[in-house]
C-alpha atoms as a PDB file:
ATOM      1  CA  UNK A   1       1.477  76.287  -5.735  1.00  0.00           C
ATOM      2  CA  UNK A   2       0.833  72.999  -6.055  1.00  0.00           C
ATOM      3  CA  UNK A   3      -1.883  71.872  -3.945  1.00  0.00           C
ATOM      4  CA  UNK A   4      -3.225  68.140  -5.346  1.00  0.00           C
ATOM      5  CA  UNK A   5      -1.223  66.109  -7.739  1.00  0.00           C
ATOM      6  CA  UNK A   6      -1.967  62.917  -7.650  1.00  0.00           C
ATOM      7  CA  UNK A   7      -1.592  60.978 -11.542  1.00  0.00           C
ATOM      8  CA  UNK A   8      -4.013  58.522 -12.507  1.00  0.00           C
ATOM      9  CA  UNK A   9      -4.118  56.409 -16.051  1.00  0.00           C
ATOM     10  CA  UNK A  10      -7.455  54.763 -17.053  1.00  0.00           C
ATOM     11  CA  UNK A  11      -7.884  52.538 -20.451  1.00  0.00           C
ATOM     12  CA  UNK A  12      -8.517  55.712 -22.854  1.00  0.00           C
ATOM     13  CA  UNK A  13      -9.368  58.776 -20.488  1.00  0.00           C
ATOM     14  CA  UNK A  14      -9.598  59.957 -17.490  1.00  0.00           C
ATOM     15  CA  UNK A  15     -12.908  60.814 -15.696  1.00  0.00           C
ATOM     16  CA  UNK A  16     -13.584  62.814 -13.228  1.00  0.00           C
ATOM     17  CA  UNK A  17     -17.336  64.074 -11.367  1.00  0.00           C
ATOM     18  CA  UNK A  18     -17.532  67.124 -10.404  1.00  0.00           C
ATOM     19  CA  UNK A  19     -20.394  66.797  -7.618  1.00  0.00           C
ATOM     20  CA  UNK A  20     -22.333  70.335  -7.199  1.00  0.00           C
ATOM     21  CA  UNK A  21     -23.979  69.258  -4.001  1.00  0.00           C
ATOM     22  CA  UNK A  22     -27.089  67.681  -3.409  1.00  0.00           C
ATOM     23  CA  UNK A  23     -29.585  69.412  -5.920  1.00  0.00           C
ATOM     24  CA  UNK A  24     -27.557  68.284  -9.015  1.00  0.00           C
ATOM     25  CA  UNK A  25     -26.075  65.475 -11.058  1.00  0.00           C
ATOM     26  CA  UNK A  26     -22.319  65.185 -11.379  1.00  0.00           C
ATOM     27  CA  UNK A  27     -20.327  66.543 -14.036  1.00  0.00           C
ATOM     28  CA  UNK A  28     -18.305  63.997 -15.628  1.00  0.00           C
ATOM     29  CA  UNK A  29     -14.975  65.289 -17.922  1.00  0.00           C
ATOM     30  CA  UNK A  30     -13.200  62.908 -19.861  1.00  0.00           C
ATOM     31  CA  UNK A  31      -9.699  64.115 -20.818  1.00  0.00           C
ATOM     32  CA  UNK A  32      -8.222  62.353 -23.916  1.00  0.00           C
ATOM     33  CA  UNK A  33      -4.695  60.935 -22.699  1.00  0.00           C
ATOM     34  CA  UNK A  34      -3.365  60.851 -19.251  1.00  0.00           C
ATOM     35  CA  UNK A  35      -4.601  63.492 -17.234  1.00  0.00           C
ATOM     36  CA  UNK A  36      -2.467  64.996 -13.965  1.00  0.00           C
ATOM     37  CA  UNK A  37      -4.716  67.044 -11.782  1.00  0.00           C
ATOM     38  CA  UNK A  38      -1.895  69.596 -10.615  1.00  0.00           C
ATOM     39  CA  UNK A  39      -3.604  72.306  -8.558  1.00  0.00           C
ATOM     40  CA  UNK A  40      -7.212  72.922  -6.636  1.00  0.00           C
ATOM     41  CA  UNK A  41      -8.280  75.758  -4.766  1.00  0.00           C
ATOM     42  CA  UNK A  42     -10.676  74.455  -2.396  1.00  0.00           C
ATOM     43  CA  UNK A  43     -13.944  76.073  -2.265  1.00  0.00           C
ATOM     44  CA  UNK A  44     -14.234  79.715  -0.638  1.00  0.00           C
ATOM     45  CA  UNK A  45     -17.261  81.484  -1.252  1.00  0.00           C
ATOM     46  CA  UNK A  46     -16.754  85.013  -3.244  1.00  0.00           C
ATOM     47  CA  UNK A  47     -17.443  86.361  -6.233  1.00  0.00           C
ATOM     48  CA  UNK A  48     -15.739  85.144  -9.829  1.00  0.00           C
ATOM     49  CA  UNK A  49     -16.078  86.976 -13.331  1.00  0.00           C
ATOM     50  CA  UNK A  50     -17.121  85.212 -15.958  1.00  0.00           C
ATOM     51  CA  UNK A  51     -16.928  85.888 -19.795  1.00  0.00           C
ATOM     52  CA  UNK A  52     -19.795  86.624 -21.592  1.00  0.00           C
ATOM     53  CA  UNK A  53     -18.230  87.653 -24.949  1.00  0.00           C
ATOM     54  CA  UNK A  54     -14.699  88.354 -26.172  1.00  0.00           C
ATOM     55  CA  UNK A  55     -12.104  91.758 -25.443  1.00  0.00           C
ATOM     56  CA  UNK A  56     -13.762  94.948 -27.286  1.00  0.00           C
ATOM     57  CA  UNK A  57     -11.159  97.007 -27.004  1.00  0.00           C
ATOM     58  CA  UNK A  58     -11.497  98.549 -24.042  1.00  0.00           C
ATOM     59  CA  UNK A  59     -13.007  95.663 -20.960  1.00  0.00           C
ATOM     60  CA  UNK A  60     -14.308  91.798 -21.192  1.00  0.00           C
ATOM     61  CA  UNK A  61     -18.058  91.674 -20.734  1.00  0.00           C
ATOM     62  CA  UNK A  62     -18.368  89.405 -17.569  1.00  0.00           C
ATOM     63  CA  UNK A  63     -20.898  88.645 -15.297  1.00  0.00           C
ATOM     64  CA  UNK A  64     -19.940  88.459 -11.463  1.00  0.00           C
ATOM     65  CA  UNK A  65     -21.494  84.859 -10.700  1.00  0.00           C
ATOM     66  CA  UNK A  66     -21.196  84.735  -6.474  1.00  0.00           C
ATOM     67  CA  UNK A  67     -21.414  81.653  -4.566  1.00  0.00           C
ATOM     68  CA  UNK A  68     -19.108  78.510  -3.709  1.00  0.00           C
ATOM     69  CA  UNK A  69     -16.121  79.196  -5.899  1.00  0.00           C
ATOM     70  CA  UNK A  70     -13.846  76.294  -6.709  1.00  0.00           C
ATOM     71  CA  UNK A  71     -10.617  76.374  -9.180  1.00  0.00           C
ATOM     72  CA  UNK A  72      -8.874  73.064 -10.604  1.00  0.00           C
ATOM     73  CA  UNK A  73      -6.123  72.937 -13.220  1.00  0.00           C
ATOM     74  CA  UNK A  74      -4.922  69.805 -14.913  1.00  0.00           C
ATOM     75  CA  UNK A  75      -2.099  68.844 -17.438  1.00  0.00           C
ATOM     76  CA  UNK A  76      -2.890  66.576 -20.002  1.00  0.00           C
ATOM     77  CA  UNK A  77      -0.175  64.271 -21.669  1.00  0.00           C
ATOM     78  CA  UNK A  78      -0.344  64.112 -25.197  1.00  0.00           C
ATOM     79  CA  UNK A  79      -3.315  65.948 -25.639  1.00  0.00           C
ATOM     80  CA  UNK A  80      -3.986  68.868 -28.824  1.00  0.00           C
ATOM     81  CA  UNK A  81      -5.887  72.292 -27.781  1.00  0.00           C
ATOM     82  CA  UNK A  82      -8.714  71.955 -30.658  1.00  0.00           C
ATOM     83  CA  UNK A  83      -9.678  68.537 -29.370  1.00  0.00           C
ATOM     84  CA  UNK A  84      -9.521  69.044 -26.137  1.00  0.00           C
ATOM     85  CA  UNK A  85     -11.835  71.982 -26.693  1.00  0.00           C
ATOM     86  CA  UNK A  86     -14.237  70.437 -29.010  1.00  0.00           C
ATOM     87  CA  UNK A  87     -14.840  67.090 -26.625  1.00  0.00           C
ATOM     88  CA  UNK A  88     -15.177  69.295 -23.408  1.00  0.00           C
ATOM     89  CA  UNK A  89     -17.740  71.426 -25.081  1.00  0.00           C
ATOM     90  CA  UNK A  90     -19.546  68.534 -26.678  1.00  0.00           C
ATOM     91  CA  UNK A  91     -19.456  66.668 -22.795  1.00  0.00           C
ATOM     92  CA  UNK A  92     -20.288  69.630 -20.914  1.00  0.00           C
ATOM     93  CA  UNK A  93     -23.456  70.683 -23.717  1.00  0.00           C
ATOM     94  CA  UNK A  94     -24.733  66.416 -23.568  1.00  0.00           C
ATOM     95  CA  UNK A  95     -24.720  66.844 -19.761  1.00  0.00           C
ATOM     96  CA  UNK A  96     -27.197  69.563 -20.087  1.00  0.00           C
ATOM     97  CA  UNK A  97     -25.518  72.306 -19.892  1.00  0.00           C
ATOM     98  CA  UNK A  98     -26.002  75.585 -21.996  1.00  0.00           C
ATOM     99  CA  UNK A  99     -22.927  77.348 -23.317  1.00  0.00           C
ATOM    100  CA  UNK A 100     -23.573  80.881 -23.701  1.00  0.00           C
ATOM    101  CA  UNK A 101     -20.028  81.633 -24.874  1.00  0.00           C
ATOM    102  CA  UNK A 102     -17.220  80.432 -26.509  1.00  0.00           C
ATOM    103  CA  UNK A 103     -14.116  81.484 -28.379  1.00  0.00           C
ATOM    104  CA  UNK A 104     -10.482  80.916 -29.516  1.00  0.00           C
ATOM    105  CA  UNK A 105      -7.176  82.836 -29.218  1.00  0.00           C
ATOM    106  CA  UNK A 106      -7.555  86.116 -31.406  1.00  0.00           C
ATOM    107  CA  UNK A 107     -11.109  85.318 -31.619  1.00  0.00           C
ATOM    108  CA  UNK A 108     -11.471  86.123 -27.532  1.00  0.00           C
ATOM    109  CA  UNK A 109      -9.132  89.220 -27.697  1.00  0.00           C
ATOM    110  CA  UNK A 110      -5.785  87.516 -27.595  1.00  0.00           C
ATOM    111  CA  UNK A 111      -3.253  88.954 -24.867  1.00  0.00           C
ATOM    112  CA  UNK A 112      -6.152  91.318 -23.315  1.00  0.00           C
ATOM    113  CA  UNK A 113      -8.841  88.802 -23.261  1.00  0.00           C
ATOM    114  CA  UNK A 114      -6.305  86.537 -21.148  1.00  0.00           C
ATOM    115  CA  UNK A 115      -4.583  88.362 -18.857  1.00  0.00           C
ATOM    116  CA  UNK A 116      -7.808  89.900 -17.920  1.00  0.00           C
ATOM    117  CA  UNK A 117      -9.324  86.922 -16.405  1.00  0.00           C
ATOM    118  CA  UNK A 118      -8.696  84.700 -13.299  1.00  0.00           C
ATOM    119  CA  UNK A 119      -7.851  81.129 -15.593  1.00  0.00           C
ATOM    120  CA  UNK A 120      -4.911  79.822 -13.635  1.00  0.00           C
ATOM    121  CA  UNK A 121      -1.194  80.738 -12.960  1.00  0.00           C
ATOM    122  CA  UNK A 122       2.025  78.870 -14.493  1.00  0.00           C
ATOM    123  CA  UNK A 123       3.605  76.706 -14.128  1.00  0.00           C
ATOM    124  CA  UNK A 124       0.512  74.952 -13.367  1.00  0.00           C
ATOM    125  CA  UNK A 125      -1.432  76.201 -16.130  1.00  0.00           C
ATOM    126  CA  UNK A 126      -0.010  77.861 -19.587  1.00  0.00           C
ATOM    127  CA  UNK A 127      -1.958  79.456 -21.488  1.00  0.00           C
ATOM    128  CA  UNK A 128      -0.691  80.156 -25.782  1.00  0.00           C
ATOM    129  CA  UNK A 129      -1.257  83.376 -26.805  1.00  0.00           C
ATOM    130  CA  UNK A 130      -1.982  82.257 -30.481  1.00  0.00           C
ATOM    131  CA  UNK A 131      -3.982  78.588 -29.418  1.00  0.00           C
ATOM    132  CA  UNK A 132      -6.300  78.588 -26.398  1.00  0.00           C
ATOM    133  CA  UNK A 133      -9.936  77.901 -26.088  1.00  0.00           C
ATOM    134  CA  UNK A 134     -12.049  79.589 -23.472  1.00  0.00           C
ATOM    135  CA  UNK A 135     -16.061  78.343 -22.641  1.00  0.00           C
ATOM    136  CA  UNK A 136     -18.597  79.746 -20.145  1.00  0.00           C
ATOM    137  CA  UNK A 137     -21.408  77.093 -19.817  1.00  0.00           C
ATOM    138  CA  UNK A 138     -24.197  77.772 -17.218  1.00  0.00           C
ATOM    139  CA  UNK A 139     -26.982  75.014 -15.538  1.00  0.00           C
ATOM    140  CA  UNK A 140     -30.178  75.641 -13.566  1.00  0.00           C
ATOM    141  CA  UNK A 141     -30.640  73.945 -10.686  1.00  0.00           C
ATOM    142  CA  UNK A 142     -33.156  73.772  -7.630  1.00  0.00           C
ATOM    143  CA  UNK A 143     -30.414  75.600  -5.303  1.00  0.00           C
ATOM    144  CA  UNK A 144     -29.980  78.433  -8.368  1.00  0.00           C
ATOM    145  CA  UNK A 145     -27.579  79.043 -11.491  1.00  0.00           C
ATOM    146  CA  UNK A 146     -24.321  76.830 -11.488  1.00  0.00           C
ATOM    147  CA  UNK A 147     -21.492  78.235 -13.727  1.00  0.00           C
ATOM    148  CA  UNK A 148     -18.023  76.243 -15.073  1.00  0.00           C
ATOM    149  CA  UNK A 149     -15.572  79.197 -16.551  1.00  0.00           C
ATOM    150  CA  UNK A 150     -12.998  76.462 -18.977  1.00  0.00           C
ATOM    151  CA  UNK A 151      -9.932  77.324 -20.375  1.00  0.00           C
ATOM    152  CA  UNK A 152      -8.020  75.611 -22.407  1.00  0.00           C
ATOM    153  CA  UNK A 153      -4.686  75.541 -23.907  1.00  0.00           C
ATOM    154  CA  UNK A 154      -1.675  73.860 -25.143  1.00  0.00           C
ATOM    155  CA  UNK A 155       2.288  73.859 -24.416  1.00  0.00           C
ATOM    156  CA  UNK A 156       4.435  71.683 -26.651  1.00  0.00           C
ATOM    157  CA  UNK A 157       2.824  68.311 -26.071  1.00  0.00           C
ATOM    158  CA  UNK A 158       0.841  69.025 -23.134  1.00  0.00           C
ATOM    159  CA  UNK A 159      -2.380  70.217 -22.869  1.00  0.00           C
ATOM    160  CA  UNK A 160      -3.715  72.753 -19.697  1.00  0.00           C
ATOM    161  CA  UNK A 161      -7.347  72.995 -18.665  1.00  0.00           C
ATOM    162  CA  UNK A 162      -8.376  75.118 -15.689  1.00  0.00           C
ATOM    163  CA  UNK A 163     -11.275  75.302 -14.132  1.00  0.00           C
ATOM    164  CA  UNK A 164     -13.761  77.626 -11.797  1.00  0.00           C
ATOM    165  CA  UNK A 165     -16.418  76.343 -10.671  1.00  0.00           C
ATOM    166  CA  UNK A 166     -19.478  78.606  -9.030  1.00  0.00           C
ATOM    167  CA  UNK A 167     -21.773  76.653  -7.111  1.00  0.00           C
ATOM    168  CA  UNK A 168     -24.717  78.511  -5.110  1.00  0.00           C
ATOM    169  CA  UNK A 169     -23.657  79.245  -1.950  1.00  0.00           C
ATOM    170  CA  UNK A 170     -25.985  76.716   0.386  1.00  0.00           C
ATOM    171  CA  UNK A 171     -25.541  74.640   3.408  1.00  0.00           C
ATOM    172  CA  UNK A 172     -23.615  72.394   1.406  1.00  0.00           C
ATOM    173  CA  UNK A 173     -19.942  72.224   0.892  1.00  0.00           C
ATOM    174  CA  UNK A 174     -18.998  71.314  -2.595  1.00  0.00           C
ATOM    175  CA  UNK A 175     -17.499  68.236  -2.907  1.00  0.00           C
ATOM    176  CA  UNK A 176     -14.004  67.708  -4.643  1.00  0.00           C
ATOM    177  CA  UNK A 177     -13.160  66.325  -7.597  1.00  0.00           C
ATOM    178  CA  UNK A 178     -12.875  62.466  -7.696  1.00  0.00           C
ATOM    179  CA  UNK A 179     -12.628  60.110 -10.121  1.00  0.00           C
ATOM    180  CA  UNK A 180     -15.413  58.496 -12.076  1.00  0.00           C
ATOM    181  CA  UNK A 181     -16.630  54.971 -11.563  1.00  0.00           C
ATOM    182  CA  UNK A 182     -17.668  54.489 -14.838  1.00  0.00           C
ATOM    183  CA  UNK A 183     -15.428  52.701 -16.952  1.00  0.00           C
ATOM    184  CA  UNK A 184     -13.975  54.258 -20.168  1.00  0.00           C
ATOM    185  CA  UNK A 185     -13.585  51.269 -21.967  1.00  0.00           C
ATOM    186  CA  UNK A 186     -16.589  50.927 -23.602  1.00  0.00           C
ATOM    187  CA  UNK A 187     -17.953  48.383 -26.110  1.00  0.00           C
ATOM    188  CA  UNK A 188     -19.981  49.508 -29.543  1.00  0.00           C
ATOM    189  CA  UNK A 189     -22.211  46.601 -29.024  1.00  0.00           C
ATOM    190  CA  UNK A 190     -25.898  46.698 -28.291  1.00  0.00           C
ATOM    191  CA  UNK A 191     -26.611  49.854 -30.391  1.00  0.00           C
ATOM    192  CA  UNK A 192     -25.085  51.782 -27.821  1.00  0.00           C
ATOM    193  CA  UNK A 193     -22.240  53.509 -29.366  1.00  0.00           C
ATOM    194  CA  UNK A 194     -24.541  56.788 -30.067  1.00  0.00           C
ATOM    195  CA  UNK A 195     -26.065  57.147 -26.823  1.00  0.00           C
ATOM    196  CA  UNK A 196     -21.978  57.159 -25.383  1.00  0.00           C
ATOM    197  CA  UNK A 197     -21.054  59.596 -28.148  1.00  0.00           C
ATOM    198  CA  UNK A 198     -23.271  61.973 -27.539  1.00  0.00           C
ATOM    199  CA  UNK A 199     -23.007  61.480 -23.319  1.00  0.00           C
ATOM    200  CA  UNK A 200     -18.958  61.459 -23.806  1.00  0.00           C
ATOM    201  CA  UNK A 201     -18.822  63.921 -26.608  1.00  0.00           C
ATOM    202  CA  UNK A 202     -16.341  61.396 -27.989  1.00  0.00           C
ATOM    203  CA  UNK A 203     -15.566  57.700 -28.916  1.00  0.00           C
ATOM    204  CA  UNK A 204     -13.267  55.583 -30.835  1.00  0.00           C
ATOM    205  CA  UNK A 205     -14.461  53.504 -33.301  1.00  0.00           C
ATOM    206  CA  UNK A 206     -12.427  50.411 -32.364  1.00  0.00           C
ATOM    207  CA  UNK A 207     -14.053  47.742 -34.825  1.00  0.00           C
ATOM    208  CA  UNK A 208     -12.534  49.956 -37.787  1.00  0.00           C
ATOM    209  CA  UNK A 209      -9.077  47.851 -39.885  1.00  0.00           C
ATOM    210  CA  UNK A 210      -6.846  49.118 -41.743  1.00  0.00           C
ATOM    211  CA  UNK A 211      -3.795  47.544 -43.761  1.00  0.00           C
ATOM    212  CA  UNK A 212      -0.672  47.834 -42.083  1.00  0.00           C
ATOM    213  CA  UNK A 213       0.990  50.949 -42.627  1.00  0.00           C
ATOM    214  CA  UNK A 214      -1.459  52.558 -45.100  1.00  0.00           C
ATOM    215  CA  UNK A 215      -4.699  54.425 -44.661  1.00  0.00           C
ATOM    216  CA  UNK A 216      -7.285  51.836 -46.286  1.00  0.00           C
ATOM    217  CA  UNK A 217      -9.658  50.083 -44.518  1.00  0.00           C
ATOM    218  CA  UNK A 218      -9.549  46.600 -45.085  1.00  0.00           C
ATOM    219  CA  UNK A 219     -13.301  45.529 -44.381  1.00  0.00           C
ATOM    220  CA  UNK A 220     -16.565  46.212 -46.409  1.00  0.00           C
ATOM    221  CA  UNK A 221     -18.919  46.935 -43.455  1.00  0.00           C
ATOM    222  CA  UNK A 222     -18.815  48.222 -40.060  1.00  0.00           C
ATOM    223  CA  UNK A 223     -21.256  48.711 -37.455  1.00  0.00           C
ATOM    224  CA  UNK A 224     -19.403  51.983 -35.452  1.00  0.00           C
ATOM    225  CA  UNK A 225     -19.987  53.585 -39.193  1.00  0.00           C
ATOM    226  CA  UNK A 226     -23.134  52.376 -40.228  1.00  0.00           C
ATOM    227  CA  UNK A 227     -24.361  53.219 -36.679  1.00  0.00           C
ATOM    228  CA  UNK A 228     -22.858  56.985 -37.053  1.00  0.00           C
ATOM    229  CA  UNK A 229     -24.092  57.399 -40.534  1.00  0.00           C
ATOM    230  CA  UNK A 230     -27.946  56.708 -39.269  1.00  0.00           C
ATOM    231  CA  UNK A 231     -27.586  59.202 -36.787  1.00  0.00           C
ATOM    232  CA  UNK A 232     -26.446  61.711 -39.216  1.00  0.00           C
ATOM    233  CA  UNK A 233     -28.773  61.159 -41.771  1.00  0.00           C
ATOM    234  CA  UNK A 234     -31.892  61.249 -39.229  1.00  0.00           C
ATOM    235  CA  UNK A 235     -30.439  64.809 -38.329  1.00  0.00           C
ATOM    236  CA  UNK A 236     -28.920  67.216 -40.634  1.00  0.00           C
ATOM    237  CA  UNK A 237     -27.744  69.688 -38.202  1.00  0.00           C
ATOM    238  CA  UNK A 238     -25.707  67.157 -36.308  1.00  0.00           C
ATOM    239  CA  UNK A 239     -21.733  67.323 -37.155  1.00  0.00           C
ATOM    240  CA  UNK A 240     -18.654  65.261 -35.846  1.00  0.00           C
ATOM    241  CA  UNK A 241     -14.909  65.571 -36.304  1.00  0.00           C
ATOM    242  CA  UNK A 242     -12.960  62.331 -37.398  1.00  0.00           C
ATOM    243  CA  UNK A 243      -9.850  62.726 -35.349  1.00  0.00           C
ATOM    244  CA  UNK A 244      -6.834  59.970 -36.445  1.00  0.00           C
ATOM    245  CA  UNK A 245      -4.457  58.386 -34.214  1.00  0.00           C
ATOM    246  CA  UNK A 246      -0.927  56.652 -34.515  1.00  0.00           C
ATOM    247  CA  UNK A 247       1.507  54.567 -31.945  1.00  0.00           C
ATOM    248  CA  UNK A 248       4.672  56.146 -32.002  1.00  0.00           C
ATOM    249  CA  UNK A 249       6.705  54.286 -34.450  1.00  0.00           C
ATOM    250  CA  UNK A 250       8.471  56.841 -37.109  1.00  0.00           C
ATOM    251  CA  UNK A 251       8.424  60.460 -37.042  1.00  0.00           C
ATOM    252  CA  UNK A 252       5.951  62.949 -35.705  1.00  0.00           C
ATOM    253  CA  UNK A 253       5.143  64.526 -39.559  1.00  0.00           C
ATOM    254  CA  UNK A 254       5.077  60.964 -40.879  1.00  0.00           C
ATOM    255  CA  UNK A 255       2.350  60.048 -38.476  1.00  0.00           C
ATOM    256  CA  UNK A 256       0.352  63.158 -38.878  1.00  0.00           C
ATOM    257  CA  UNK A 257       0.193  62.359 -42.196  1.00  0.00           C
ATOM    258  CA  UNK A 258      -1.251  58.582 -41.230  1.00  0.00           C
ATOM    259  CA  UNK A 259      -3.818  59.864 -39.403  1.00  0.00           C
ATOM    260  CA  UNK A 260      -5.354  62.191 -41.148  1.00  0.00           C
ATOM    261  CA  UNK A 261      -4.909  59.885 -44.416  1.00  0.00           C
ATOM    262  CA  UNK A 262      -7.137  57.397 -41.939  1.00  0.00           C
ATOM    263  CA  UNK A 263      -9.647  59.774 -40.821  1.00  0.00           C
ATOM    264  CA  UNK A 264     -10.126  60.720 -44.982  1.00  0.00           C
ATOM    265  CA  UNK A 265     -10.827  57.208 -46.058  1.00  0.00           C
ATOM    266  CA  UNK A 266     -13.739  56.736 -42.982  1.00  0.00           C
ATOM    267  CA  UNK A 267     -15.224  60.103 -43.930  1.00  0.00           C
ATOM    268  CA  UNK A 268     -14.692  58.946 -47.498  1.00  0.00           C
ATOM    269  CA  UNK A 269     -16.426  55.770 -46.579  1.00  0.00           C
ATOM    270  CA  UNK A 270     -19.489  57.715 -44.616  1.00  0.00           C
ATOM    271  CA  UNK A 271     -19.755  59.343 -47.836  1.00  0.00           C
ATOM    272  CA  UNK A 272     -19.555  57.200 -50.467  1.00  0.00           C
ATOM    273  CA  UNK A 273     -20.831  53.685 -49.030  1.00  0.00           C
ATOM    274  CA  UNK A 274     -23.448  54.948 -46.388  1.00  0.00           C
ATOM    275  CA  UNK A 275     -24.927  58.321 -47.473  1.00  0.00           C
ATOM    276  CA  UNK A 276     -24.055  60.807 -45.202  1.00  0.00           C
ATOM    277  CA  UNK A 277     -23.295  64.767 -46.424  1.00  0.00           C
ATOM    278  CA  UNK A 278     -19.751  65.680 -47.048  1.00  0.00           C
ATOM    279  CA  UNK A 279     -21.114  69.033 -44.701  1.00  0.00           C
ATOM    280  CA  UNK A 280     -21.364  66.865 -41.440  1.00  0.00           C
ATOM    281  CA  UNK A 281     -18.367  65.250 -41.389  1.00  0.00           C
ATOM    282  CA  UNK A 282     -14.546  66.591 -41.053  1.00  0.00           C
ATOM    283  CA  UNK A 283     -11.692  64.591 -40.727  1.00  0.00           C
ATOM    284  CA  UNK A 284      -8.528  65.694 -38.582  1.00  0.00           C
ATOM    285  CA  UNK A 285      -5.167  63.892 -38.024  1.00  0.00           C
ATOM    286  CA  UNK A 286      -2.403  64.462 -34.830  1.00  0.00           C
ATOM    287  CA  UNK A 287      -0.210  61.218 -35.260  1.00  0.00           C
ATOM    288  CA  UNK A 288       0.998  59.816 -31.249  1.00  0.00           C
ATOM    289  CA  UNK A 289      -0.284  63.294 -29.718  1.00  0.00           C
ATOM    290  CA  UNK A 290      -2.574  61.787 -27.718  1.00  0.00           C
ATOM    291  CA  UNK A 291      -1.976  58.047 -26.760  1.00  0.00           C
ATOM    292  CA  UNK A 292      -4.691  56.177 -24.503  1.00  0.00           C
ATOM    293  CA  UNK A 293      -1.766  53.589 -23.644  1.00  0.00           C
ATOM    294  CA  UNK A 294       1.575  53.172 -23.399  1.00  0.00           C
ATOM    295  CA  UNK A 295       3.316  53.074 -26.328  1.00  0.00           C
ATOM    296  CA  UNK A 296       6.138  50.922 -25.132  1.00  0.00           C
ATOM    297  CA  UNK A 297       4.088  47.457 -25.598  1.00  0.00           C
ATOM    298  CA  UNK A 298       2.558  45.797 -28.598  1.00  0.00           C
ATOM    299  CA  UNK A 299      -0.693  46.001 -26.997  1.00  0.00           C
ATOM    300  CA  UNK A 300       0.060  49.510 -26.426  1.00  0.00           C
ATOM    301  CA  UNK A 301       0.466  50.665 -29.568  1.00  0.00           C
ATOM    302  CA  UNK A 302      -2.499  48.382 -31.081  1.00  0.00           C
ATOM    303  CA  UNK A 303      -4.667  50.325 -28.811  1.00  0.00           C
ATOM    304  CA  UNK A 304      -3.492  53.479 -29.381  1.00  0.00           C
ATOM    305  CA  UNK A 305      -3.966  53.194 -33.428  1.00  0.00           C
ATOM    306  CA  UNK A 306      -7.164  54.092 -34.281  1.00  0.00           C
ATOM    307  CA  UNK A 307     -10.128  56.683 -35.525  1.00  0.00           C
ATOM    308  CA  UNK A 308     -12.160  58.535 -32.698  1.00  0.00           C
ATOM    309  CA  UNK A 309     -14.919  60.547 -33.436  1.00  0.00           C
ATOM    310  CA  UNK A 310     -15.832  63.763 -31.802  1.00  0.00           C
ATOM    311  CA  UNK A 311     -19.454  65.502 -31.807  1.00  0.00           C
ATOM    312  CA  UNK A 312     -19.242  68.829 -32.968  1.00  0.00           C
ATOM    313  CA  UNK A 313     -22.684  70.279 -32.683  1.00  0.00           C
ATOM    314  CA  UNK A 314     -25.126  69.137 -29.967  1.00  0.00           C
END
């Protein structure tokens, strides 16, 4: 049952805080493409399992986290499982949050691991069998333990992220989701760009040209790369994912093949030109998956061809 489903479309993303009462900082999600809260179960308190590792063959290994529980689902247009996955887990970890466990698909137990957990009903929320994500992610706070229970998952173009939220169970009601003040449109100006990756778990790199049509870039320096490639270099351990992006002129395969040719030449230019190991950086491509504009207006589709990158390790 549908209980909110209000659609909102901000520049790149939407945001939304997730306030857990008084004793703790918002969390903020940002959901590449336009995201369609479709369902929230307001807060009751009881008891929730969450996962602690994947199916073993015979139960899940859960812990039984008690307090406020709250449960949101949302449909994103546009957006790819893997990404998805990757930014939430690089947001939820920069917000200071610890994520004791995560897994994918088979990885989690498959069919089992699924159907033996409370993460949302259809048609609100579909979850692939072969390609969904699933992260437990805990935070201390003065009031006690707060837990989030994500999954994540894809159907055809859409992607499906529910959520539980377990708050300590205070004096406090937990406040609903609303959407972030902070703007999404953010400049990489003022040595800034870093300190938004690694709050955001993502960015694009919007000062990046490339010829029309082709995957070269057109420009000798940039200062989205040259800022990425010091942070890199100052810390081996740190990896991102170069995800491409294309408007949707031509066919799906054709695009693919654009952005991931795109996302190649600025690893290839991280590399080669600024230094950083061929170990910290991968580069991805999904074509018009996951537009931050419309696609029906020049603007549009200028905006929606570019290079984001995604932090992959905290």
């Amino acid at each position: 049952m549908t209980l909110f489903s209000p659609r909102f479309a901000s520049g790149t993303a939407m945001l939304y805080a997730l306030t857990f009462g008084s004793n703790a900082a918002a969390l903020e999600l940002e959901f590449p493409g336009y995201a369609e809260l479709v369902s929230r179960v307001p807060a009751t308190v009881a008891q929730h399992p969450v996962a602690t590792a994947g199916f073993d063959g015979r139960l899940i290994p859960t812990l039984s986290a008690s307090g406020h529980v709250t449960q949101f689902t949302w449909q994103i247009s546009g957006a790819v499982a893997d990404t998805l996955a990757a930014t939430l887990h690089a947001q939820i970890e920069a917000q200071g949050y610890a994520v004791p466990f995560a897994c994918a698909a088979q990885a989690c137990g498959g069919f089992d691991f699924r159907h033996g957990l409370p993460v949302g009903n259809p048609p609100e929320m579909h979850v692939d069998l072969g390609n969904f994500h699933y992260i437990t992610a805990t935070r201390d706070g003065e009031d006690g333990t707060h837990y989030a229970a994500l999954m994540i998952s894809q159907g055809g173009d859409t992607g499906f992220v529910h959520l539980a939220l377990i708050q300590p169970e205070t004096e406090d009601v937990p406040a609903p989701v609303v959407q972030s003040t902070r703007s999404p449109d953010l400049e990489l100006e003022n040595g800034d760009m870093i300190a938004t990756l690694i709050a955001q778990g993502s960015i694009a790199l919007d000062d990046l040209e490339f010829e029309t049509g082709a995957s070269a870039l057109t420009g000798d320096t940039y200062v989205s790369l040259e800022e990425l490639a010091a942070f890199l270099n100052a810390d081996p351990d740190r990896s991102v994912v170069l995800v491409g992006h294309t408007d949707n002129l031509g066919s799906l395969s054709g695009n693919i093949a654009l952005s991931e040719a795109r996302a190649a030449a600025v690893r290839d230019f991280l590399l080669t030109q600024l230094g950083v190991s061929g170990d910290q950086v991968t580069a991805e491509g999904i074509g018009y998956l996951a537009p931050r504009a419309t696609n029906d207006t020049p603007d549009g589709r200028d905006a929606n061809r570019r290079v984001e990158v995604v932090l992959a390790s905290p």
